[in-house]
PDB file of N, CA and C in Angstrom:
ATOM      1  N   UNK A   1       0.823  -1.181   0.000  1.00  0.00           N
ATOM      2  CA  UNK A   1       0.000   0.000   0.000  1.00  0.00           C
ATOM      3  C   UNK A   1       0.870   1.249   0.000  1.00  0.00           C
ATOM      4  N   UNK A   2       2.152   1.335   0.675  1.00  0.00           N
ATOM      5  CA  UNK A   2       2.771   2.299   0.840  1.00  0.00           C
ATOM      6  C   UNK A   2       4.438   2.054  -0.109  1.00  0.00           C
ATOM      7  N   UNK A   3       5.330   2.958  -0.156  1.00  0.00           N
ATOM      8  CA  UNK A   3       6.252   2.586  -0.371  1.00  0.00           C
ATOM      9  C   UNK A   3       7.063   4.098  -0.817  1.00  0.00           C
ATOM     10  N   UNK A   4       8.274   3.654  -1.320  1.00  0.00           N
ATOM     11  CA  UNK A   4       9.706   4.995  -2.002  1.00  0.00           C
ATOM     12  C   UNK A   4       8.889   5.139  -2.555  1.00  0.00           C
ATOM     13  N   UNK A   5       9.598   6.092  -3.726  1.00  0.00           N
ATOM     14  CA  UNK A   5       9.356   6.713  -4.227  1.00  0.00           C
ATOM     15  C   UNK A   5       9.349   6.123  -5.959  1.00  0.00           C
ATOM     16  N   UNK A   6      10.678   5.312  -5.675  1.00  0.00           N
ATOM     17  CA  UNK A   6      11.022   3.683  -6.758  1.00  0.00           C
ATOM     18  C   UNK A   6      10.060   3.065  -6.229  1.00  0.00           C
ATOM     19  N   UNK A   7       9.319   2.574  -5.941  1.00  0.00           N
ATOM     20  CA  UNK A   7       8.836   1.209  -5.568  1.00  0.00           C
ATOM     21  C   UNK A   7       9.355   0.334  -4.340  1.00  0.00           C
ATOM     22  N   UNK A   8      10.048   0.584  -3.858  1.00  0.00           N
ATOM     23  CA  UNK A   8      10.862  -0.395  -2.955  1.00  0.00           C
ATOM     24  C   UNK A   8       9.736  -0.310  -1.436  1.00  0.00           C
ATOM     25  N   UNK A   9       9.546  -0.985  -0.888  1.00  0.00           N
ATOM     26  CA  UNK A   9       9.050  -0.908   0.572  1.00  0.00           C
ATOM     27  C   UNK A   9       9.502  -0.130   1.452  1.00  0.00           C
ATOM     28  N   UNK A  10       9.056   0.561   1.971  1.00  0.00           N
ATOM     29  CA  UNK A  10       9.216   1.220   2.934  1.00  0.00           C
ATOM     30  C   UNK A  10       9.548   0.523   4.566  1.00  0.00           C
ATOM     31  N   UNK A  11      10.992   1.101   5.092  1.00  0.00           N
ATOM     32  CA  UNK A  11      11.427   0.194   6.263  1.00  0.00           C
ATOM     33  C   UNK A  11      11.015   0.700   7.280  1.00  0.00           C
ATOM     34  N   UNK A  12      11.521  -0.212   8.204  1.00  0.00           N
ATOM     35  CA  UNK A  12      10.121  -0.253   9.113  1.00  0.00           C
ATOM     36  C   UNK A  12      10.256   1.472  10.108  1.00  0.00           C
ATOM     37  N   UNK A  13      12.164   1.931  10.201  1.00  0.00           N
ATOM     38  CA  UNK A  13      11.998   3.423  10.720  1.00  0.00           C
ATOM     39  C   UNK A  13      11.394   4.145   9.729  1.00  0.00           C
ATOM     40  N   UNK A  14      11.187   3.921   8.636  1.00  0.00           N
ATOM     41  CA  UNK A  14      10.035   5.063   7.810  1.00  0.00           C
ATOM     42  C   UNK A  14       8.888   5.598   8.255  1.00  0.00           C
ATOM     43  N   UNK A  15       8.517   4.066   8.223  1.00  0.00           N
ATOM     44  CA  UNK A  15       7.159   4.037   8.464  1.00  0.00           C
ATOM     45  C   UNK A  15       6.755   4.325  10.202  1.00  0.00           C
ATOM     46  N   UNK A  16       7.477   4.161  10.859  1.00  0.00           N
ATOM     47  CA  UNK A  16       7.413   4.541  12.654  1.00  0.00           C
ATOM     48  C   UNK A  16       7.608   5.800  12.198  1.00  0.00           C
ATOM     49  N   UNK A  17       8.473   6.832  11.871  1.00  0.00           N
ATOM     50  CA  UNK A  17       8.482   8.205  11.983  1.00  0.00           C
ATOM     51  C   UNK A  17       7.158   9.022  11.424  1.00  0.00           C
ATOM     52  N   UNK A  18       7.030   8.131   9.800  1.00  0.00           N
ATOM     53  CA  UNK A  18       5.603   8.889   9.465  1.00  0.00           C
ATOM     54  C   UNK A  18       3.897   8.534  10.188  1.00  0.00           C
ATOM     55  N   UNK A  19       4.352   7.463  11.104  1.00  0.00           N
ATOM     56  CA  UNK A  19       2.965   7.242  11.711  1.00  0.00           C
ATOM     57  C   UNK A  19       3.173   8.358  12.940  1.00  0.00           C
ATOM     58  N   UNK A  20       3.760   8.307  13.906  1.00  0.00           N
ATOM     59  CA  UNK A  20       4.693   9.229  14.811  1.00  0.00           C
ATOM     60  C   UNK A  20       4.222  10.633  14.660  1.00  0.00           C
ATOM     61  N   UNK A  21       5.024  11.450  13.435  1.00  0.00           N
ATOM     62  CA  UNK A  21       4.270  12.312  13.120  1.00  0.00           C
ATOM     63  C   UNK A  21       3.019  12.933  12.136  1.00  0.00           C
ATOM     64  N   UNK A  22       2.342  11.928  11.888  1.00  0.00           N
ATOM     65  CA  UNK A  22       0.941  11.783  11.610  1.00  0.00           C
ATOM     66  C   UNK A  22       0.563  12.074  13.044  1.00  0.00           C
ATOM     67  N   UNK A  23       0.239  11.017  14.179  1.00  0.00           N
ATOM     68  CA  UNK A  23      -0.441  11.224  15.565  1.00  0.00           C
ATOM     69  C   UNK A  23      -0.318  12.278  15.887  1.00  0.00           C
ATOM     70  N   UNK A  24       1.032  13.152  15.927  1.00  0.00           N
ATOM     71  CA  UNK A  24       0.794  14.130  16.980  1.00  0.00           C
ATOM     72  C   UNK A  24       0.477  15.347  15.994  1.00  0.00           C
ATOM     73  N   UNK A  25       0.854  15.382  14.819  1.00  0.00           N
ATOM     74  CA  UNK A  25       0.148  16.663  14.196  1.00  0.00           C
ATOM     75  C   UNK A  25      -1.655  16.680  14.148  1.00  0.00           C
ATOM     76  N   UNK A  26      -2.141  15.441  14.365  1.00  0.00           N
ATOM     77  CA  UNK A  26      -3.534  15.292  14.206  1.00  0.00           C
ATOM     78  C   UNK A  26      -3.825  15.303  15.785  1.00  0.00           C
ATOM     79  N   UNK A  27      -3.052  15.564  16.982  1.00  0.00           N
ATOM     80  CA  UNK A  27      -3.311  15.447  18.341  1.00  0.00           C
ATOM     81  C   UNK A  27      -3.907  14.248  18.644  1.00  0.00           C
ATOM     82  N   UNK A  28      -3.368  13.054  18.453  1.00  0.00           N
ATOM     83  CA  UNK A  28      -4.237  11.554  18.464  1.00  0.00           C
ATOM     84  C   UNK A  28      -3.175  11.397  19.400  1.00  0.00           C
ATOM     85  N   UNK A  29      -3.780  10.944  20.561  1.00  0.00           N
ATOM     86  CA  UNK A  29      -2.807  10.217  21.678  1.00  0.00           C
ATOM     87  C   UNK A  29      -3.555   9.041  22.626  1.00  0.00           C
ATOM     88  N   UNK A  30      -2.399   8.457  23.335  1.00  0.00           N
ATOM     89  CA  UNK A  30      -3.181   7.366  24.140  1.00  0.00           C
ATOM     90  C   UNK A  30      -2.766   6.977  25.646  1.00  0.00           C
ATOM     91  N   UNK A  31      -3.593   6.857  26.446  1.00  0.00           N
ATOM     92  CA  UNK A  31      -3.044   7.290  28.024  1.00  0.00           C
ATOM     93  C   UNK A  31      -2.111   5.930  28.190  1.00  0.00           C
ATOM     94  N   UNK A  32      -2.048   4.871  27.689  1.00  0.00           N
ATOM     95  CA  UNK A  32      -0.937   3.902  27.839  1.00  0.00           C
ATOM     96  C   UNK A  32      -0.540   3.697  26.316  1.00  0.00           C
ATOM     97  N   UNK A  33       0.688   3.085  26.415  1.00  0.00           N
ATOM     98  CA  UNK A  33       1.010   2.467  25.225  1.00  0.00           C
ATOM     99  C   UNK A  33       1.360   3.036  24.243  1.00  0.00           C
ATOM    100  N   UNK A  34       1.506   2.912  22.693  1.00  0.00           N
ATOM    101  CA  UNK A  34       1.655   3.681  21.637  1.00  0.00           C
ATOM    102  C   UNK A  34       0.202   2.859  21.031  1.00  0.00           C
ATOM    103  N   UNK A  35       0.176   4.404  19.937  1.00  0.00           N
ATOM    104  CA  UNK A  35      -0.672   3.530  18.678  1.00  0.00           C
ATOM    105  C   UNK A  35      -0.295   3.599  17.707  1.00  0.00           C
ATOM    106  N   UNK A  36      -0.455   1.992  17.503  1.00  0.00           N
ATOM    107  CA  UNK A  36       0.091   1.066  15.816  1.00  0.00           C
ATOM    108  C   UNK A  36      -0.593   1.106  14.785  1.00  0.00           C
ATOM    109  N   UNK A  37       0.219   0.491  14.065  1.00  0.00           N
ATOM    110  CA  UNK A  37      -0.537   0.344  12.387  1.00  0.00           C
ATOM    111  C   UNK A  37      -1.919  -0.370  13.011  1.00  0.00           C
ATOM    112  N   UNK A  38      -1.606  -1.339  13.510  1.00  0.00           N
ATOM    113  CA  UNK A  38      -3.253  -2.150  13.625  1.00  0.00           C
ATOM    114  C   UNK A  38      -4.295  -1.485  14.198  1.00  0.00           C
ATOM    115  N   UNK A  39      -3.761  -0.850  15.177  1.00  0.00           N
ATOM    116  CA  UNK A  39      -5.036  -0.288  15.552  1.00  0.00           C
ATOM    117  C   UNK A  39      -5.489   1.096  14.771  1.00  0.00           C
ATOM    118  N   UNK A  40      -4.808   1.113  13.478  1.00  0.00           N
ATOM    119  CA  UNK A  40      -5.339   2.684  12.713  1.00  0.00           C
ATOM    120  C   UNK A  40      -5.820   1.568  11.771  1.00  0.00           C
ATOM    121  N   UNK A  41      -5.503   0.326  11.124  1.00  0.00           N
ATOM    122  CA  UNK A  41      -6.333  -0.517  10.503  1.00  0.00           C
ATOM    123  C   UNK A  41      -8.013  -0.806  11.035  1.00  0.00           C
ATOM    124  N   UNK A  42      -7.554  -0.896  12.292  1.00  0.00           N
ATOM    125  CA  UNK A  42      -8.664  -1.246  13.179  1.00  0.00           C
ATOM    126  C   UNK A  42      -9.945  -0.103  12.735  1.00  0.00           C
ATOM    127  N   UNK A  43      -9.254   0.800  13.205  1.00  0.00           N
ATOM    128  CA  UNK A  43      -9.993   2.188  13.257  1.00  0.00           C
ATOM    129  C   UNK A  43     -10.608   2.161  11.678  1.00  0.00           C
ATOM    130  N   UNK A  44      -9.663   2.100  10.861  1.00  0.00           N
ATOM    131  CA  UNK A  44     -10.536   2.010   9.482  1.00  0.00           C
ATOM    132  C   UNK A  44     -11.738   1.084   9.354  1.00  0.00           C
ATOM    133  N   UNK A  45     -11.819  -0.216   9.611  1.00  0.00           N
ATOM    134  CA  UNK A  45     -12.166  -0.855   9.130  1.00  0.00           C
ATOM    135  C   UNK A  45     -13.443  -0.919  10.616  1.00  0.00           C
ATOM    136  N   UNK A  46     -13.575  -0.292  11.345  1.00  0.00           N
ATOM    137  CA  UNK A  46     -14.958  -0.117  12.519  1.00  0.00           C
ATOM    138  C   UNK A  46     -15.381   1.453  11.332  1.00  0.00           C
ATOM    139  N   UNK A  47     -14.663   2.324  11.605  1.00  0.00           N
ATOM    140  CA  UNK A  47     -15.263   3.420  10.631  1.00  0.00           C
ATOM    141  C   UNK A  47     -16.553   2.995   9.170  1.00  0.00           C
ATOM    142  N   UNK A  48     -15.740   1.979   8.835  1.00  0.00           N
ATOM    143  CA  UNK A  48     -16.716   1.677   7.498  1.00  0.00           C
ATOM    144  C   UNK A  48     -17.387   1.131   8.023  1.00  0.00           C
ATOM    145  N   UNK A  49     -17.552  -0.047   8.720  1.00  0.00           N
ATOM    146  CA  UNK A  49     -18.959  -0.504   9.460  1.00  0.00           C
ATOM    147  C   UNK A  49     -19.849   0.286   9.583  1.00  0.00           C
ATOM    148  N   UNK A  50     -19.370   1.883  10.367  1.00  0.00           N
ATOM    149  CA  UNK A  50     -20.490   2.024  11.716  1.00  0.00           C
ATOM    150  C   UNK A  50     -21.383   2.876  10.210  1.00  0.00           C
ATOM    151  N   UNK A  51     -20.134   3.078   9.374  1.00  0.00           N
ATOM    152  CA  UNK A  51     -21.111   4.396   8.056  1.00  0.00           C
ATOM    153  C   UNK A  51     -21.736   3.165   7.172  1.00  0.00           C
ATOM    154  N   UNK A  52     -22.327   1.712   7.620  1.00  0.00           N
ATOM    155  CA  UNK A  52     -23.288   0.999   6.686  1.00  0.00           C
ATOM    156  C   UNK A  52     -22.525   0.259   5.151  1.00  0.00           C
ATOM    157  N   UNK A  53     -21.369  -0.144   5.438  1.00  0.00           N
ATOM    158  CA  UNK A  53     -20.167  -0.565   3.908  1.00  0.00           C
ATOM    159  C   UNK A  53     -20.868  -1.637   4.107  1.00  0.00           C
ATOM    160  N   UNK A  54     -21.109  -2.284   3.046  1.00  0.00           N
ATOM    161  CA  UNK A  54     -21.670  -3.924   3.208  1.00  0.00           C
ATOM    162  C   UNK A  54     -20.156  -4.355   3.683  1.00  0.00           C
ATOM    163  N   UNK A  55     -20.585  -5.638   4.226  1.00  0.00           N
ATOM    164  CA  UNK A  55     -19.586  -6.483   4.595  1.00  0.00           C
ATOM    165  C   UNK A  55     -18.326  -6.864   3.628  1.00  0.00           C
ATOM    166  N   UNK A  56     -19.101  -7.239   2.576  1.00  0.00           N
ATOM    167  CA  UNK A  56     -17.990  -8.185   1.529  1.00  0.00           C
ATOM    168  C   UNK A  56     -17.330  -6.990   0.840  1.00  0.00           C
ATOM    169  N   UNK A  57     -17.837  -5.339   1.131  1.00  0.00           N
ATOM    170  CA  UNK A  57     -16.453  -4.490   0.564  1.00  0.00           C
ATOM    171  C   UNK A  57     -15.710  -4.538   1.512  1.00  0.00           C
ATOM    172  N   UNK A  58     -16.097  -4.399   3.233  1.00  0.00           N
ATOM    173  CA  UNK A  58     -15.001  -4.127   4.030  1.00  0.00           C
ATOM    174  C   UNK A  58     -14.193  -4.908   4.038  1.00  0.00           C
ATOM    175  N   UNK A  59     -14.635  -6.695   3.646  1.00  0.00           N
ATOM    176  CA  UNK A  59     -13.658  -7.689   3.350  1.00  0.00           C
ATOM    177  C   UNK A  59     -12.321  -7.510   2.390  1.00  0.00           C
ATOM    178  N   UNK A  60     -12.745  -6.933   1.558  1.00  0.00           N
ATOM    179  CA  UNK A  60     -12.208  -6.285  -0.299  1.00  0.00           C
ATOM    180  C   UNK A  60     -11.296  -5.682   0.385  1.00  0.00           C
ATOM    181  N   UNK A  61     -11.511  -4.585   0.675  1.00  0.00           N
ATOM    182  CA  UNK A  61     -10.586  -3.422   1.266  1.00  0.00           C
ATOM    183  C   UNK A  61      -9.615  -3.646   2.005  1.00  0.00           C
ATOM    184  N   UNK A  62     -10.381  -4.421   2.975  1.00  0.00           N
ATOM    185  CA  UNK A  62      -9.363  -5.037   4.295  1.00  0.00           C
ATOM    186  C   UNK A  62      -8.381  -5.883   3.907  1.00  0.00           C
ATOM    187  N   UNK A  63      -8.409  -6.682   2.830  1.00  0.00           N
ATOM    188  CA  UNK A  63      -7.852  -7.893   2.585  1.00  0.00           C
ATOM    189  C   UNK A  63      -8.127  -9.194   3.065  1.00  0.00           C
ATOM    190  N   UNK A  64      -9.076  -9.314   3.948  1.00  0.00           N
ATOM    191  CA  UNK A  64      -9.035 -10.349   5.188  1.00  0.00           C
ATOM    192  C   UNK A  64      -9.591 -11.552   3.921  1.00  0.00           C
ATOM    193  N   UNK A  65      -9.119 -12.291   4.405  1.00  0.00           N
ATOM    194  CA  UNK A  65      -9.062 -13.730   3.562  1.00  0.00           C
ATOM    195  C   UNK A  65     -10.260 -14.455   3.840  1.00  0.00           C
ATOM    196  N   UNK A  66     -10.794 -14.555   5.333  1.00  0.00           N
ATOM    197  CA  UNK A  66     -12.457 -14.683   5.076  1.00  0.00           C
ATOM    198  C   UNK A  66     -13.229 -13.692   5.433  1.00  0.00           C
ATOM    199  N   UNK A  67     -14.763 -14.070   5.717  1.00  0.00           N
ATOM    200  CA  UNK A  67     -15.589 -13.478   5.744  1.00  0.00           C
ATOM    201  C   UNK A  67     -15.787 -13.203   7.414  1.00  0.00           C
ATOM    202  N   UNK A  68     -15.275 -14.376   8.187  1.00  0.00           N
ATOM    203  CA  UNK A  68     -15.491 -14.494   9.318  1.00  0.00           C
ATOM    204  C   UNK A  68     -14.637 -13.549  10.314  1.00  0.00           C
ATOM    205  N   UNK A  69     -13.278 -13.405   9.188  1.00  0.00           N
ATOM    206  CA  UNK A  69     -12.678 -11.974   9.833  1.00  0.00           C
ATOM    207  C   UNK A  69     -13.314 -10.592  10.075  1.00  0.00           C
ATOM    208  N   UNK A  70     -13.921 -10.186   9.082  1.00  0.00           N
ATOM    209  CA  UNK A  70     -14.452  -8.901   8.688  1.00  0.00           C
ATOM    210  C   UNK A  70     -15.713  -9.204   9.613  1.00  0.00           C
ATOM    211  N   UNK A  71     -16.625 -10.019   9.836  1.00  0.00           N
ATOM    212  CA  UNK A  71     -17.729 -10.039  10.619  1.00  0.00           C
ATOM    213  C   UNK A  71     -17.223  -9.430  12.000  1.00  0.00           C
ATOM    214  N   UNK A  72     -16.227  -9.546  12.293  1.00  0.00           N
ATOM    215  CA  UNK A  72     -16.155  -8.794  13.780  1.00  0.00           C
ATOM    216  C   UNK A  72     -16.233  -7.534  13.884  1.00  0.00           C
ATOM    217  N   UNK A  73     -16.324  -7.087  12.716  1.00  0.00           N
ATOM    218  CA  UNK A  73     -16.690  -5.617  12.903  1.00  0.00           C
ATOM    219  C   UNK A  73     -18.834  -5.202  12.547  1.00  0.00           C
ATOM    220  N   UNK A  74     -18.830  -6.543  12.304  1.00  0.00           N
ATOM    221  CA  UNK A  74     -20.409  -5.863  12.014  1.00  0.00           C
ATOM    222  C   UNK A  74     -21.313  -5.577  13.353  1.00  0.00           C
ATOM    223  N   UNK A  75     -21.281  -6.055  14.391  1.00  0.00           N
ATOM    224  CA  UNK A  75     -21.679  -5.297  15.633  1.00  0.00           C
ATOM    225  C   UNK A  75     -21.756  -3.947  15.241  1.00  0.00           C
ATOM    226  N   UNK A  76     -20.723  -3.347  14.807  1.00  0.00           N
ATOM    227  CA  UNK A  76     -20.666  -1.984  14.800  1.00  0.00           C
ATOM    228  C   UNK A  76     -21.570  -0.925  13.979  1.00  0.00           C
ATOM    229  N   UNK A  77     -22.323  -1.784  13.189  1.00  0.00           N
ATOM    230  CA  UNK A  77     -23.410  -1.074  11.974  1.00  0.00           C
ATOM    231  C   UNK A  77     -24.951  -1.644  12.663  1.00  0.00           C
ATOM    232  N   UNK A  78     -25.300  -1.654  14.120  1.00  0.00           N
ATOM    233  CA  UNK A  78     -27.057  -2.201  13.919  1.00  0.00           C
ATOM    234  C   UNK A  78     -27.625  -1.209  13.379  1.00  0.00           C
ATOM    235  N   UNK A  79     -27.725  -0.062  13.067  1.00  0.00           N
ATOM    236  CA  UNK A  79     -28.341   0.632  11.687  1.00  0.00           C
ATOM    237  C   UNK A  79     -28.502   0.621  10.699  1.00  0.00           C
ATOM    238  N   UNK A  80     -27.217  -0.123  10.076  1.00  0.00           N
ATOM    239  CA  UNK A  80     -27.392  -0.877   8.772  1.00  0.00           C
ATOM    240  C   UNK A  80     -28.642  -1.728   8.819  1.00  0.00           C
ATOM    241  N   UNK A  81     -28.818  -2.897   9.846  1.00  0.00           N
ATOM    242  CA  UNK A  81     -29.239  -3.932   9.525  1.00  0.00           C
ATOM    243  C   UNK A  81     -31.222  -3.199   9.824  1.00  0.00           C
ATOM    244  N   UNK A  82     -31.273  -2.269  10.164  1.00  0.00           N
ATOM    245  CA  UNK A  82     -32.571  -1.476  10.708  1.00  0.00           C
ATOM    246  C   UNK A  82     -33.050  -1.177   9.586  1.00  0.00           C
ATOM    247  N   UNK A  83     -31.897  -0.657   8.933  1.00  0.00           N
ATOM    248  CA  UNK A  83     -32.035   0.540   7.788  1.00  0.00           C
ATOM    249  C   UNK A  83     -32.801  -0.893   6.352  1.00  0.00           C
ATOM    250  N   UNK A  84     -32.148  -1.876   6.266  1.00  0.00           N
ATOM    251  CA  UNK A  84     -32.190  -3.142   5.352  1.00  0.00           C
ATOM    252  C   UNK A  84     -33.470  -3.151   5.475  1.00  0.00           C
ATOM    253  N   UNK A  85     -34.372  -3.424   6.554  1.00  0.00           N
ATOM    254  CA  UNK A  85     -35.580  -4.037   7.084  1.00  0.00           C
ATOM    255  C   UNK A  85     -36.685  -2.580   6.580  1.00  0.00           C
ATOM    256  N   UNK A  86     -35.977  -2.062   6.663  1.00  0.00           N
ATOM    257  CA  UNK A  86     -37.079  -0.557   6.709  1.00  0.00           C
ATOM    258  C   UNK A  86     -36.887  -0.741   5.172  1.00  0.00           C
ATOM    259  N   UNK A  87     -36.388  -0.996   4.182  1.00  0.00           N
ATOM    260  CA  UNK A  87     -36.759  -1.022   2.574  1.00  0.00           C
ATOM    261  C   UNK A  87     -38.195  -2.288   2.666  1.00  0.00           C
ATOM    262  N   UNK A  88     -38.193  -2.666   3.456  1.00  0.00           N
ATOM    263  CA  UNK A  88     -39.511  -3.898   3.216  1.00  0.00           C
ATOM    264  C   UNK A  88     -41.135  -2.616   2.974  1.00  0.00           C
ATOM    265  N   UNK A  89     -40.679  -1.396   4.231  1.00  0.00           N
ATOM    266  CA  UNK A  89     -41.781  -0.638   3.621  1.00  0.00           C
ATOM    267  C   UNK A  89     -41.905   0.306   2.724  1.00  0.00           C
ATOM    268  N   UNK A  90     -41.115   0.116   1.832  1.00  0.00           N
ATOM    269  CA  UNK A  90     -41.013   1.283   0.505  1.00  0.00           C
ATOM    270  C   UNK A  90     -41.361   0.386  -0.350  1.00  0.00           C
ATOM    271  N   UNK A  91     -42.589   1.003  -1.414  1.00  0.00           N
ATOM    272  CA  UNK A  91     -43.043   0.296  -2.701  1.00  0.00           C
ATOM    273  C   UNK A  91     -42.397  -0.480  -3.004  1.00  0.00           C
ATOM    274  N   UNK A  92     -42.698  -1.590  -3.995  1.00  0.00           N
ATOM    275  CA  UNK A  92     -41.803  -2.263  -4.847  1.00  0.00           C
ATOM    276  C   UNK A  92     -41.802  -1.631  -5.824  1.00  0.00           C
ATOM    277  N   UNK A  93     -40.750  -1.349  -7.126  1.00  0.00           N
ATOM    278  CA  UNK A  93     -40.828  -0.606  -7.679  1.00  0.00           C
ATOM    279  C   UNK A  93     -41.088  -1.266  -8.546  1.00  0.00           C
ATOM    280  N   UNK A  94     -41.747  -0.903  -9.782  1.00  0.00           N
ATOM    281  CA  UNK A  94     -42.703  -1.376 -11.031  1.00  0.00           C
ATOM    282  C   UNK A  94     -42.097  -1.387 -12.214  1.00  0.00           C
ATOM    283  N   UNK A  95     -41.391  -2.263 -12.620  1.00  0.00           N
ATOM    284  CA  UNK A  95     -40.530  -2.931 -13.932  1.00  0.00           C
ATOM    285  C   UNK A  95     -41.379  -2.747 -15.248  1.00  0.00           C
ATOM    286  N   UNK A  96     -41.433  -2.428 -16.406  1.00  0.00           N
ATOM    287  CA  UNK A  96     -42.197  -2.296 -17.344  1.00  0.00           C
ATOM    288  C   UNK A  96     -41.477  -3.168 -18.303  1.00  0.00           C
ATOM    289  N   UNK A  97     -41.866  -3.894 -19.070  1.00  0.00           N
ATOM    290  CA  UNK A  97     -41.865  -5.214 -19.856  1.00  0.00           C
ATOM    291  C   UNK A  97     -41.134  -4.456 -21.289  1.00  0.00           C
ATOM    292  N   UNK A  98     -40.244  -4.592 -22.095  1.00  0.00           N
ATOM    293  CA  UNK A  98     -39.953  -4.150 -23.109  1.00  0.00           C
ATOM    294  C   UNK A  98     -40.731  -4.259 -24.071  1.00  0.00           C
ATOM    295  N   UNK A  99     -40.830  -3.733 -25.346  1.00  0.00           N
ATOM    296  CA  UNK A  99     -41.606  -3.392 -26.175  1.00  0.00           C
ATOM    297  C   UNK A  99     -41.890  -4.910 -27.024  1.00  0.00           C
ATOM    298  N   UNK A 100     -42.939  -5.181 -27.060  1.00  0.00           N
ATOM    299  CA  UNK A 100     -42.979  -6.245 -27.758  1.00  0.00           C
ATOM    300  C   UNK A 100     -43.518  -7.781 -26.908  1.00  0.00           C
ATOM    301  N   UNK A 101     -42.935  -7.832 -25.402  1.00  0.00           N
ATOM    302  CA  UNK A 101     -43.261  -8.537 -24.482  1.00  0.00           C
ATOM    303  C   UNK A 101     -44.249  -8.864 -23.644  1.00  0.00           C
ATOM    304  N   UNK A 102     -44.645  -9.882 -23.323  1.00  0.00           N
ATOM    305  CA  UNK A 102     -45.645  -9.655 -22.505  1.00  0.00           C
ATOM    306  C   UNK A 102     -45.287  -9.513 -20.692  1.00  0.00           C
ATOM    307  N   UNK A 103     -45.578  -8.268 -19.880  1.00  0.00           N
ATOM    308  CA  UNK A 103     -45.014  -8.457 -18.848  1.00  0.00           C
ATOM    309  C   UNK A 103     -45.214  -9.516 -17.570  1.00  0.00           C
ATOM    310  N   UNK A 104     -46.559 -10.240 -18.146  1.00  0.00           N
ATOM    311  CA  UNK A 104     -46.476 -11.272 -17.096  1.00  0.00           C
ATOM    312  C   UNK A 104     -45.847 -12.765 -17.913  1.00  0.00           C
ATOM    313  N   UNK A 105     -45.380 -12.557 -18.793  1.00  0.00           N
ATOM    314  CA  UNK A 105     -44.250 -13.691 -19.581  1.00  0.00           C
ATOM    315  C   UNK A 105     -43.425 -13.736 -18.801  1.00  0.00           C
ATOM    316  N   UNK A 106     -42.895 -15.151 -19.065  1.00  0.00           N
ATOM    317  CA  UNK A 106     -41.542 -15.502 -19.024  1.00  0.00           C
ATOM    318  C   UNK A 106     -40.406 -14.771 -19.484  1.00  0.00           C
ATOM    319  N   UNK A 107     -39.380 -14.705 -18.647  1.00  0.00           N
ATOM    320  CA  UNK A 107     -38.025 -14.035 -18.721  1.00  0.00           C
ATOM    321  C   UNK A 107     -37.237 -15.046 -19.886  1.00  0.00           C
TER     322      UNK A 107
END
């Protein structure tokens, strides 16, 4: 995802200095510990939950190899799943048959 400027990977003091000063220019701090790549992964990947991403993009995005990974973040969207249920009371919307067809025919 990241890297030089050639292509080469970025080592690992690179990447500690630019996370480093990322945190403190954005005033992100933490009363123990440091914060890591994972937990700014973390942070991404609850962010798209809680804003309603279906699952199988946050999978995409994330990389996570199953499905059962990425489910640990769906706790974090019960609005999504509110929001799903609440299309049951909006019309169905009304398909019109192309010219020539009959619309209660066969597809």
């Amino acid at each position: 995802m990241f890297c030089q400027e050639d292509g080469q990977p970025l080592t690992a003091g690179m990447t500690e200095h630019r996370r480093e000063r990322a945190l403190s220019r954005a005033g992100i701090t933490r009363e123990q510990g440091c914060i890591t790549w994972h937990d700014l992964r973390h942070t991404y990947g609850r962010h798209l939950a809680m804003r309603g991403i279906p699952l199988k993009v946050i999978r995409e995005l994330m990389g996570h190899a199953t499905i059962e990974m990425t489910m640990r973040y769906a706790h974090l969207a019960p609005e999504a799943r509110e929001s799903a249920v609440q299309q049951l009371d909006r019309p169905v919307p009304q398909f019109h048959a192309a010219p020539g067809r009959d619309a209660g025919g066969a597809h």
